[in-house]
C-alpha atoms as a PDB file:
ATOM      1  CA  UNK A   1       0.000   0.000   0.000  1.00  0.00           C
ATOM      2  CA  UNK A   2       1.118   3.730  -0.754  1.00  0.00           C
ATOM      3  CA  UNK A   3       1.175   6.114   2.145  1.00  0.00           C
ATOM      4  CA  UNK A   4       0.601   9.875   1.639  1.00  0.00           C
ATOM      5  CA  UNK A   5       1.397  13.222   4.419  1.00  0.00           C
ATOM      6  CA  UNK A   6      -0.777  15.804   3.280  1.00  0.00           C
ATOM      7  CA  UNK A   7       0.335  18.820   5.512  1.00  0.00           C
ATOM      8  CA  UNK A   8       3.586  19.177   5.749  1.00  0.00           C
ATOM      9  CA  UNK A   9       5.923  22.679   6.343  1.00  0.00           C
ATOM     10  CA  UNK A  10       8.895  23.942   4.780  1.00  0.00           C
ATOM     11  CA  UNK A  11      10.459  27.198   5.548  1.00  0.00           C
ATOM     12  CA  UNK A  12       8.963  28.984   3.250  1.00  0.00           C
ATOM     13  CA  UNK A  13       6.848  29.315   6.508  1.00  0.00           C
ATOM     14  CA  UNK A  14       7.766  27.754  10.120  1.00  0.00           C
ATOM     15  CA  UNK A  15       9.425  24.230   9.363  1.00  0.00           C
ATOM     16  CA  UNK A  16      13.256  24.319   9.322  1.00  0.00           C
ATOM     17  CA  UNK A  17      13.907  22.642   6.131  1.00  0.00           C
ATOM     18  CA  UNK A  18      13.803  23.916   2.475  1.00  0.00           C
ATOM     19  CA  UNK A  19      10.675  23.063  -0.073  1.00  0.00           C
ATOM     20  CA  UNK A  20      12.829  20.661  -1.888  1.00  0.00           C
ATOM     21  CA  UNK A  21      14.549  19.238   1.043  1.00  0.00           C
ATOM     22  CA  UNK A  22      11.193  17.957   2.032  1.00  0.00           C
ATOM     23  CA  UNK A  23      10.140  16.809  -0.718  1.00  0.00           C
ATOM     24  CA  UNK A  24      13.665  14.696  -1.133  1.00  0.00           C
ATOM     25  CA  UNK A  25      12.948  13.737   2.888  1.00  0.00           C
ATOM     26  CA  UNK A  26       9.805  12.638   1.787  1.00  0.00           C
ATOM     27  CA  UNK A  27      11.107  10.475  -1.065  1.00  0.00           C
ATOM     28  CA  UNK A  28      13.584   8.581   1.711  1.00  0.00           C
ATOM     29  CA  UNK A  29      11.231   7.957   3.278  1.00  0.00           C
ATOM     30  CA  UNK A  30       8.816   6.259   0.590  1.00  0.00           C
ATOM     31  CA  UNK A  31       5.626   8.462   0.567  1.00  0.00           C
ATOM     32  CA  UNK A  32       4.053   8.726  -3.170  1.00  0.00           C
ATOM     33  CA  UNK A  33       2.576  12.415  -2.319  1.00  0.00           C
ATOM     34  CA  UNK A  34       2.874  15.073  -0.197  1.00  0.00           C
ATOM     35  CA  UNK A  35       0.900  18.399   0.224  1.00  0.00           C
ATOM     36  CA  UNK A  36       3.000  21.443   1.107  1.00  0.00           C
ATOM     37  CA  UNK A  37       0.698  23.184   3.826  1.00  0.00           C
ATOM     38  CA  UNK A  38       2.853  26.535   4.814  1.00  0.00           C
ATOM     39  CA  UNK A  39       0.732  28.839   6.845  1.00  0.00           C
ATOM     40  CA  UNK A  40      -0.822  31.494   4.749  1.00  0.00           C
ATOM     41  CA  UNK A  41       1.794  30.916   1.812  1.00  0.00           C
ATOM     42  CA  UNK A  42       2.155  29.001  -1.099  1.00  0.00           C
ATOM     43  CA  UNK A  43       5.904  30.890  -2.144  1.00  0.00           C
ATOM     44  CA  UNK A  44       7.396  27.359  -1.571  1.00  0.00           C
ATOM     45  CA  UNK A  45       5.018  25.344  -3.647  1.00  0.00           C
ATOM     46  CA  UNK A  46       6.916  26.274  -6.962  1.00  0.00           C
ATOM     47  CA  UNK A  47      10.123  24.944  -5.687  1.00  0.00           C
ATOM     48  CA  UNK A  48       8.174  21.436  -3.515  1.00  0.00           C
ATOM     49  CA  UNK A  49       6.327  20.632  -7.528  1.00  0.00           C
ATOM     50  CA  UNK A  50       9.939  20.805  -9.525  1.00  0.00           C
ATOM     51  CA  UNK A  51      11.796  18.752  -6.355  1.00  0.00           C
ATOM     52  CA  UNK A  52       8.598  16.394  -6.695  1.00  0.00           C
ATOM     53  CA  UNK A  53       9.751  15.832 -10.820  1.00  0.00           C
ATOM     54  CA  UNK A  54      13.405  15.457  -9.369  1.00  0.00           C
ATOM     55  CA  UNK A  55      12.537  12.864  -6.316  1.00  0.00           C
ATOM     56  CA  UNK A  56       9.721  11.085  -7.906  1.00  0.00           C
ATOM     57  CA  UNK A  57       7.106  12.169  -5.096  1.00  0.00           C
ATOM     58  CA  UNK A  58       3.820  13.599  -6.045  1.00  0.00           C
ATOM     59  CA  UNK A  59       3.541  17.877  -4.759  1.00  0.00           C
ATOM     60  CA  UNK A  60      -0.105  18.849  -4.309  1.00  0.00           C
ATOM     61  CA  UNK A  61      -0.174  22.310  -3.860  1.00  0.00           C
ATOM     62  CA  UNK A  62      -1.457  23.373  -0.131  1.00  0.00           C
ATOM     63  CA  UNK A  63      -1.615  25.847   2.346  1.00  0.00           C
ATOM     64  CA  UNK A  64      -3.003  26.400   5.441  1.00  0.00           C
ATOM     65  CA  UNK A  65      -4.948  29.250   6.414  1.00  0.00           C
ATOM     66  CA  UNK A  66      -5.251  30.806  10.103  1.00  0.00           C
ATOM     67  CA  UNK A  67      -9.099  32.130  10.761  1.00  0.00           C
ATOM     68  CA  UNK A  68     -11.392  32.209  14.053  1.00  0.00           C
ATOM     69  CA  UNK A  69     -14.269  30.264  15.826  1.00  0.00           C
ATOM     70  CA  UNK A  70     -15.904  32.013  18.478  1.00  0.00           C
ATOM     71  CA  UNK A  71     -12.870  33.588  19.274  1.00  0.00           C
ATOM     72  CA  UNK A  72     -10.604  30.889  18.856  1.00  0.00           C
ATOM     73  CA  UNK A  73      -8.024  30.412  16.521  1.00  0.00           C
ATOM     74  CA  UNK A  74      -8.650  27.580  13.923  1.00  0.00           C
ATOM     75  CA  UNK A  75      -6.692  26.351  11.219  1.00  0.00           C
ATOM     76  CA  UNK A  76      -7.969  25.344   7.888  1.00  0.00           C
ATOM     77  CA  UNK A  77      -6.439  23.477   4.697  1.00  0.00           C
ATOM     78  CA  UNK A  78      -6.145  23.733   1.266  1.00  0.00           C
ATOM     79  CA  UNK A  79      -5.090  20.925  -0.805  1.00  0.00           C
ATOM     80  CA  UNK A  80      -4.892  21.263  -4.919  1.00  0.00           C
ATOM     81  CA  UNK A  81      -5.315  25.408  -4.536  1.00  0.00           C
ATOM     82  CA  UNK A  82      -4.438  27.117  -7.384  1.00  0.00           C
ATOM     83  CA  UNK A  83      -1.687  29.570  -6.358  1.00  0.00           C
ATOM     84  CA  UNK A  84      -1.702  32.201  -9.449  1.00  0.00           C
ATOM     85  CA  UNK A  85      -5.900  32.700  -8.365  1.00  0.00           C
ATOM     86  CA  UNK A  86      -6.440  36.794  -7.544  1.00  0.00           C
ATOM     87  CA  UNK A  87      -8.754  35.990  -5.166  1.00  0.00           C
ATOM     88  CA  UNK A  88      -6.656  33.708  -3.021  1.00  0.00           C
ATOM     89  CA  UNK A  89      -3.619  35.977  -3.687  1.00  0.00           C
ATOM     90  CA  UNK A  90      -5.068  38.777  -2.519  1.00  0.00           C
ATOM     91  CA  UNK A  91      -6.644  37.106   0.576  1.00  0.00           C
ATOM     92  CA  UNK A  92      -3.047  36.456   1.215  1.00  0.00           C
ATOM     93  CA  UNK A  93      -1.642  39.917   1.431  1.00  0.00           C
ATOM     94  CA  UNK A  94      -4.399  40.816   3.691  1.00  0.00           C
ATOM     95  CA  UNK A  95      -2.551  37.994   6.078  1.00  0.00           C
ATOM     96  CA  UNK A  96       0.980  38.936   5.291  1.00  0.00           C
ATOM     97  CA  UNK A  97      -0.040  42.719   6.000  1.00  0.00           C
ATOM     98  CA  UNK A  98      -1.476  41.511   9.615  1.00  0.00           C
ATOM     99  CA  UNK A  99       1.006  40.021  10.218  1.00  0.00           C
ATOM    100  CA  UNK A 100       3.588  41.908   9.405  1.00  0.00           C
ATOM    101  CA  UNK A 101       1.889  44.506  11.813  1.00  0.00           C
ATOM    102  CA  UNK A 102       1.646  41.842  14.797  1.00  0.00           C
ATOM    103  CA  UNK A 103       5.494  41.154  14.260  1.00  0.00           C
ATOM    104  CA  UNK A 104       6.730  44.392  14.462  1.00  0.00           C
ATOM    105  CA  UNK A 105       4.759  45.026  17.881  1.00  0.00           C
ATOM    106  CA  UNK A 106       6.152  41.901  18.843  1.00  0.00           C
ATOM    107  CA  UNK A 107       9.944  42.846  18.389  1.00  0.00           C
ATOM    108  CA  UNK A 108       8.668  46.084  19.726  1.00  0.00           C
ATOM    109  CA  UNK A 109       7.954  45.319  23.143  1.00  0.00           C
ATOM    110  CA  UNK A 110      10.777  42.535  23.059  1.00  0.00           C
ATOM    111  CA  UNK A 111      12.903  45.830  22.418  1.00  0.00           C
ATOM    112  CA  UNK A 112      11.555  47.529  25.282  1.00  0.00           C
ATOM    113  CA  UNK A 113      12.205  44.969  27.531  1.00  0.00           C
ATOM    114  CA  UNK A 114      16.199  44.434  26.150  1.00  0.00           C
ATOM    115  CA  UNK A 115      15.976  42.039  23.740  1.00  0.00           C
ATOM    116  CA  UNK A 116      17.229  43.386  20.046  1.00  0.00           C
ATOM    117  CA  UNK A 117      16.520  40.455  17.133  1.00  0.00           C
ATOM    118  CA  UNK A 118      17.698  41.108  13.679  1.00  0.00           C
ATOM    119  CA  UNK A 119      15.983  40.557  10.760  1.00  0.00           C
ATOM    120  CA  UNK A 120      18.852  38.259   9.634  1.00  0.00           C
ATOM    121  CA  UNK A 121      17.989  36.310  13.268  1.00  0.00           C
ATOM    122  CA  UNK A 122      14.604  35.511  11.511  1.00  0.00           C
ATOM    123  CA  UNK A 123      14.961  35.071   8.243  1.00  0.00           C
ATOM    124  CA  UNK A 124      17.555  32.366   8.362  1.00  0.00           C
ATOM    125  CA  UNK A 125      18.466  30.961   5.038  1.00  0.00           C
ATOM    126  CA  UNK A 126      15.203  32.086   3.185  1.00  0.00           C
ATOM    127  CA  UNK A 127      15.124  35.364   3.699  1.00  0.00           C
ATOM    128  CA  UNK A 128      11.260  35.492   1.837  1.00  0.00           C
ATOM    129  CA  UNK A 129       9.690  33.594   4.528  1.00  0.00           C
ATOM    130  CA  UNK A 130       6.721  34.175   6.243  1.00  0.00           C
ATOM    131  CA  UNK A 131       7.866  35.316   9.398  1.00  0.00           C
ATOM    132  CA  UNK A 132       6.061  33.216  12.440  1.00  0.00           C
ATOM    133  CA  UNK A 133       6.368  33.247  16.191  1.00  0.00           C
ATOM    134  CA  UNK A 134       8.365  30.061  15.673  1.00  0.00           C
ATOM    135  CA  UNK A 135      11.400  32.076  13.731  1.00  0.00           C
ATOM    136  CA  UNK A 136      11.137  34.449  17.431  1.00  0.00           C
ATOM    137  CA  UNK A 137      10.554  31.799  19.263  1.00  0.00           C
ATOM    138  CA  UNK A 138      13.992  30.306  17.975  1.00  0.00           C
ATOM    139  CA  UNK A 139      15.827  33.327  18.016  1.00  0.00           C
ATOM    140  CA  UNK A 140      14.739  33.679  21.485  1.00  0.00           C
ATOM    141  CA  UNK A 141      16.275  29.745  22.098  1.00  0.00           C
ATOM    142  CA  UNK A 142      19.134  30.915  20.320  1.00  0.00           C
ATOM    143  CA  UNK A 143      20.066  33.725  22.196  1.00  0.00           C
ATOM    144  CA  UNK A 144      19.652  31.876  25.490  1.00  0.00           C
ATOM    145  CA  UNK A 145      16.235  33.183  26.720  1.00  0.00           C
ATOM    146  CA  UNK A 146      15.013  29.802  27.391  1.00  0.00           C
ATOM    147  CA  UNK A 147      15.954  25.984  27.816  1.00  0.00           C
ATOM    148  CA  UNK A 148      13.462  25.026  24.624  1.00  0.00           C
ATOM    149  CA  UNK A 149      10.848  26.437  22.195  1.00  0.00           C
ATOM    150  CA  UNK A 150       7.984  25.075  24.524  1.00  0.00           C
ATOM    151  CA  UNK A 151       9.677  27.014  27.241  1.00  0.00           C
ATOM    152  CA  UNK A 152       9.702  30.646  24.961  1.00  0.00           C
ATOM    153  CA  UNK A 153       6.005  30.300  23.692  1.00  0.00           C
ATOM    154  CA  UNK A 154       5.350  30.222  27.336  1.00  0.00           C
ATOM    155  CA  UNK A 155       7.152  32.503  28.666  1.00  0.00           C
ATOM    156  CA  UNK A 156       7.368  35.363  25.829  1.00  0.00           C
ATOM    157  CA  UNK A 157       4.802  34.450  22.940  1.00  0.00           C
ATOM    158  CA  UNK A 158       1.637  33.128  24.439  1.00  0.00           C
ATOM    159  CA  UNK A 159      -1.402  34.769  23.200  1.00  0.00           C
ATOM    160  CA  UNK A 160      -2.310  37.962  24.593  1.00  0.00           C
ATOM    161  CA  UNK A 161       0.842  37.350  27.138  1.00  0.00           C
ATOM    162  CA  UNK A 162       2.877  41.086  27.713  1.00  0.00           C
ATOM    163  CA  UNK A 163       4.756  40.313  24.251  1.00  0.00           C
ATOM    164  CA  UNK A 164       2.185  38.853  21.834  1.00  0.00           C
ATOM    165  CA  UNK A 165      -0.627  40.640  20.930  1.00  0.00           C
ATOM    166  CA  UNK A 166      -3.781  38.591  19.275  1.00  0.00           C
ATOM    167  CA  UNK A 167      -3.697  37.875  15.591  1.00  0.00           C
ATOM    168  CA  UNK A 168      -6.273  39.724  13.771  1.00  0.00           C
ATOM    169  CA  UNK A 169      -8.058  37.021  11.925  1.00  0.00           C
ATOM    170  CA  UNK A 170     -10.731  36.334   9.254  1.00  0.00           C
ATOM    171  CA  UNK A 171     -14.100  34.501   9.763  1.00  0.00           C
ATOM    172  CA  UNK A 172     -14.038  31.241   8.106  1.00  0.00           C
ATOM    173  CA  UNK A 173     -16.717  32.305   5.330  1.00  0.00           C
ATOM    174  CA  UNK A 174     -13.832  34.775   4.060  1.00  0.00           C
ATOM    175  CA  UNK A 175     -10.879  32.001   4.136  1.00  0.00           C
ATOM    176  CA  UNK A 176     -13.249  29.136   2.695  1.00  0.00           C
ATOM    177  CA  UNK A 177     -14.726  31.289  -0.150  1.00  0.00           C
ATOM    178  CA  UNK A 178     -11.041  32.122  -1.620  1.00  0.00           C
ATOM    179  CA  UNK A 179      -9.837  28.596  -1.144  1.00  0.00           C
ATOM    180  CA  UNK A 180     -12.803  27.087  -2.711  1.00  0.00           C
ATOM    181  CA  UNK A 181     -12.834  29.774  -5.858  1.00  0.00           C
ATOM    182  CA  UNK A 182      -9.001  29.089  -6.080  1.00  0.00           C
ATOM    183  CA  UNK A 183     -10.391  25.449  -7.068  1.00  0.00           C
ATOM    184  CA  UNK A 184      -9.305  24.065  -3.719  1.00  0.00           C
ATOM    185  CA  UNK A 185     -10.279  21.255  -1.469  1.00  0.00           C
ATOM    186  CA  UNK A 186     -11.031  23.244   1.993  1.00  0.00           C
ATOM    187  CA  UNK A 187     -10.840  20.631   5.151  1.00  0.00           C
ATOM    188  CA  UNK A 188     -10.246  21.668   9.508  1.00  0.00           C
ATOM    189  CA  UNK A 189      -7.092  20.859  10.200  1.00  0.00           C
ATOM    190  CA  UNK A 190      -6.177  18.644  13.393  1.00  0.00           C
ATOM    191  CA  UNK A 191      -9.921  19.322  15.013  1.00  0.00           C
ATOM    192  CA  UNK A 192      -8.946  18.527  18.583  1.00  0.00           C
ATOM    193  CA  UNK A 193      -5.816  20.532  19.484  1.00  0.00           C
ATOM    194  CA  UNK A 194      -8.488  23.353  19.758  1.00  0.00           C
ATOM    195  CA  UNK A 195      -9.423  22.413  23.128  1.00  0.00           C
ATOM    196  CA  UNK A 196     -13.368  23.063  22.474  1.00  0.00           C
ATOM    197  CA  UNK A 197     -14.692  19.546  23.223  1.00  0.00           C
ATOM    198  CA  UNK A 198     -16.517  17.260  21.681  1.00  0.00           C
ATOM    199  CA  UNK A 199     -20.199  18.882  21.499  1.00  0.00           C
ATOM    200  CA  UNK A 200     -18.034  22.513  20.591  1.00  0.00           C
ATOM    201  CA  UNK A 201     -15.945  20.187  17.871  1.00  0.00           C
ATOM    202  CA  UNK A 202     -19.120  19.002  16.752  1.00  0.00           C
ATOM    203  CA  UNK A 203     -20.424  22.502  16.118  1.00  0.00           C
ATOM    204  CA  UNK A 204     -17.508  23.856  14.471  1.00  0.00           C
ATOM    205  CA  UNK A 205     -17.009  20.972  12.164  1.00  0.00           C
ATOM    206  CA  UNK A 206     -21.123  21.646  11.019  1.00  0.00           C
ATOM    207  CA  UNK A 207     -20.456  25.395  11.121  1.00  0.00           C
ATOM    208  CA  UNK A 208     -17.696  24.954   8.638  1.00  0.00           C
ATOM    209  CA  UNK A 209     -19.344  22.175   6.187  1.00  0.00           C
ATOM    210  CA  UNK A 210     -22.015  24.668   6.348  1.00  0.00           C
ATOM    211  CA  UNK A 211     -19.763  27.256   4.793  1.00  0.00           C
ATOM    212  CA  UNK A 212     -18.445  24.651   1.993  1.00  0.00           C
ATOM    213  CA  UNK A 213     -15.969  23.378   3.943  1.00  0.00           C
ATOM    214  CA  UNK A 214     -15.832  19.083   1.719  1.00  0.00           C
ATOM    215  CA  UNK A 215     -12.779  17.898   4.751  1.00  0.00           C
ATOM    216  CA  UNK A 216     -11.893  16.955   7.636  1.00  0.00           C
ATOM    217  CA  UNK A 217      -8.173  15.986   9.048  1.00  0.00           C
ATOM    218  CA  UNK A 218      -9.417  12.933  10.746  1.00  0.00           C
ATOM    219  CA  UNK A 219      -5.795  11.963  11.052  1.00  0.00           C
ATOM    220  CA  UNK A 220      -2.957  13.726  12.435  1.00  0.00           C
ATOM    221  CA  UNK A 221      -0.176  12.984  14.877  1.00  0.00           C
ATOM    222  CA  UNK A 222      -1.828  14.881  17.650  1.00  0.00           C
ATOM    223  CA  UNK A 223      -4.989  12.918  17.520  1.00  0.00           C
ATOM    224  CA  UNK A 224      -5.300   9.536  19.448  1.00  0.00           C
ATOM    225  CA  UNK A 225      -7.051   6.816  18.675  1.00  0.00           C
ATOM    226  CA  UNK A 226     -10.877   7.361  20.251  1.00  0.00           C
ATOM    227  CA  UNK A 227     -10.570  11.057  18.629  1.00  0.00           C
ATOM    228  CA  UNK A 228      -9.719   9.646  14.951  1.00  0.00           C
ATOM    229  CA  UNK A 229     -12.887   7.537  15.762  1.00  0.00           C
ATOM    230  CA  UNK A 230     -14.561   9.972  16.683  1.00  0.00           C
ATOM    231  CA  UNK A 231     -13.810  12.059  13.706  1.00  0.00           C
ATOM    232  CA  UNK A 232     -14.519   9.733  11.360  1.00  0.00           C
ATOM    233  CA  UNK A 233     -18.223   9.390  12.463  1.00  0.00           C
ATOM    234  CA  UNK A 234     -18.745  13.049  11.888  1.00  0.00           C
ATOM    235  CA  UNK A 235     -17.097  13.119   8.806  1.00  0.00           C
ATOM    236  CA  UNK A 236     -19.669  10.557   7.821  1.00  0.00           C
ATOM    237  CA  UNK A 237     -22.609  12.649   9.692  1.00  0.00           C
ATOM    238  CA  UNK A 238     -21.267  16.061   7.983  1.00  0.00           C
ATOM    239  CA  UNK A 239     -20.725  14.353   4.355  1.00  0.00           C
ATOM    240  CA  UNK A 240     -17.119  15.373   4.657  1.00  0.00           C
ATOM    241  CA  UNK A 241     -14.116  13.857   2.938  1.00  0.00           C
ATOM    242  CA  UNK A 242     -11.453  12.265   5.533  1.00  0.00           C
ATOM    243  CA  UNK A 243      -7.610  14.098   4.800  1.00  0.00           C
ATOM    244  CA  UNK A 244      -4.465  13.427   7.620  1.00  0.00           C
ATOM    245  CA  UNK A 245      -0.838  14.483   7.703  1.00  0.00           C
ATOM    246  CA  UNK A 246       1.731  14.384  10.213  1.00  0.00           C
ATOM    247  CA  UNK A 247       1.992  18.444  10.482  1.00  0.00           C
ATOM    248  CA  UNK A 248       5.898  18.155   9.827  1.00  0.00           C
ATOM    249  CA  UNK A 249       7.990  21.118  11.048  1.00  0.00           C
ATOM    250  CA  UNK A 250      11.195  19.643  10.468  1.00  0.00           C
ATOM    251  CA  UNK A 251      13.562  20.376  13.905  1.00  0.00           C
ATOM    252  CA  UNK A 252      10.576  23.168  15.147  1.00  0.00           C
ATOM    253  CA  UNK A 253       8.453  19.858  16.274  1.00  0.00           C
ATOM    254  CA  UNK A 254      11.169  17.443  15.956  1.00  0.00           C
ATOM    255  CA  UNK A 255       9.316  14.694  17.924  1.00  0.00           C
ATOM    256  CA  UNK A 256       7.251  14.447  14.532  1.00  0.00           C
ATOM    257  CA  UNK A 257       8.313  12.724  11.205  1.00  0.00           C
ATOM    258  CA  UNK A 258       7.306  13.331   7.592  1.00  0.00           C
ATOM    259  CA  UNK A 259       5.069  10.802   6.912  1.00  0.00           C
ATOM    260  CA  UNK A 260       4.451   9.010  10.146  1.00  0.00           C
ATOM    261  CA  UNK A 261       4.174  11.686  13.205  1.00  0.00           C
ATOM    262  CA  UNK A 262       5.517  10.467  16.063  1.00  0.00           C
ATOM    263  CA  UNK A 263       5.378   6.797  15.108  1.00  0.00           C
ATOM    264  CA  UNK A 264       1.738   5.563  14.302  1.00  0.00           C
ATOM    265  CA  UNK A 265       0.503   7.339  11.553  1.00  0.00           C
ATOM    266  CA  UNK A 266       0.414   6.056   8.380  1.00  0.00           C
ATOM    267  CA  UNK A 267      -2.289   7.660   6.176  1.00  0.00           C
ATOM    268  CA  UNK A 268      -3.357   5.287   2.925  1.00  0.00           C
ATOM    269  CA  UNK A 269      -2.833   7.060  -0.700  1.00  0.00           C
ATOM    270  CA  UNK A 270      -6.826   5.407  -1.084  1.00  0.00           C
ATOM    271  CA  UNK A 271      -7.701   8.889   0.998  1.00  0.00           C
ATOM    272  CA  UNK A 272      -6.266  10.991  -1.612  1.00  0.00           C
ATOM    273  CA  UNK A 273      -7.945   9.416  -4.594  1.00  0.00           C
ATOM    274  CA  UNK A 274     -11.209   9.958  -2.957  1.00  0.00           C
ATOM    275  CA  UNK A 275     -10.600  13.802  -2.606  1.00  0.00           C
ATOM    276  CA  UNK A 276      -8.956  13.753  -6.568  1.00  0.00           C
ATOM    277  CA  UNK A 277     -12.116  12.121  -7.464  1.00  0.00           C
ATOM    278  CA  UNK A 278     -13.858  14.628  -5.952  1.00  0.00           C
ATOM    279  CA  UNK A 279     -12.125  17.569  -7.239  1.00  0.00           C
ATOM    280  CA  UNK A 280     -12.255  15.961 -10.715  1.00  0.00           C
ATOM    281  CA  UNK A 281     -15.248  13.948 -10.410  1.00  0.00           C
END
């Protein structure tokens, strides 16, 4: 059987390793297709599809888009999005302009409180980016504010904490609409690391389909075995299509593997035919 990871980062957003070194990691590790998820980005898409040619793996081109849920933040996917669509592009650069402005009051108050970060300390080797709290977050680590990344969300870029303002995020009508126009497959990503509940999960998943959301990441490497059950009922009850992916960071979440998470996942290429089938029925 072929196996498939269909979110996975580069650092063309928050994971630590190049488009086309994942796609070649991917490759080693025998997976027929990946799809490159960065957060609110498809720059690294271009450079994932012409590794794919090179390393025999299948690219789909993904992303995955940041909105809100009563007032939590959610995290939605697109799988086969078409990256040159005006819509989606310009949905983007609404992000990119947030959170540009978020950054810069977060390296603000770091400032004010004696801690000076480059832009060279973010950027890394790819200095177009998308500039997350991870890339402070490690700067942080590497400067010796803290013992690990866990450790510097905590202390410096929680949520509303004295150094990290809110995002400002879109409603989920406004991040489904652009992903569905740009011909894409919209699906929740990892449902339970929300911390609503079931009933609240239950609502948000219905709330979503409602909106033409056709997926749902049943399988991830956060989700145990009782929740993938669970998630696969509703995806039957909501008429969704089941998706999964190990949410690869490269050395960012290094306790999770391209491909199999952190040991037990192992999502079947059968998933991906069904959502092809769909988007070319």
């Amino acid at each position: 059987m072929a196996y498939v990871d269909l979110h996975v980062h580069s650092n063309a957003s928050d994971g630590t390793l190049s488009p086309e070194q994942v796609v070649k990691l991917a490759a080693e590790a025998g997976l027929a297709s990946i799809a490159l998820t960065d957060h609110d980005t498809t720059a690294g898409v271009k450079e994932a599809v012409k590794a794919g040619l090179k390393w025999g793996v299948e690219v789909i081109p993904g992303i995955e888009v940041s909105s809100s849920f009563e007032g939590v933040e959610i995290h939605i996917l697109g799988l086969f999005v078409d990256c040159s669509n005006p819509g989606l592009i310009s949905t983007l650069e609404r992000f990119q302009q947030s959170r540009n402005r978020r950054n810069e009051e977060i390296l603000h108050r770091l400032e004010d409180a004696g801690i000076h970060i480059t832009p060279e300390e973010l950027t890394g080797e790819n200095p177009k980016t998308v500039i997350t709290r991870a890339h402070i977050a490690q700067a942080l680590l590497s400067k010796g504010y803290g013992s690990s990344m866990k450790q510097i969300f905590k202390k410096y870029l929680h949520y509303g904490g004295p150094f990290c303002p809110p995002k400002e995020l879109l409603p989920p009508e406004e991040v489904i609409g652009p992903l569905t126009t740009a011909h894409g497959f919209a699906a929740l990503a990892h449902p339970f690391l929300y911390g609503l509940g079931d009933k609240k999960t239950e609502e948000l998943i219905s709330c979503l389909a409602g909106l033409g959301m056709k997926g749902l990441e049943v399988y991830h490497s956060s989700h145990n075995q009782l929740e993938i059950r669970k998630l696969q009922e509703t995806a039957v009850r909501c008429h969704l299509l089941p998706t999964g992916g190990s949410d690869f960071h490269g050395s960012n979440k290094p306790d999770i593997s391209i491909g199999t998470g952190r040991g037990g996942l192992h999502v079947s290429s059968l998933l991906l035919e069904h959502i092809k089938k769909f988007c070319n029925p």
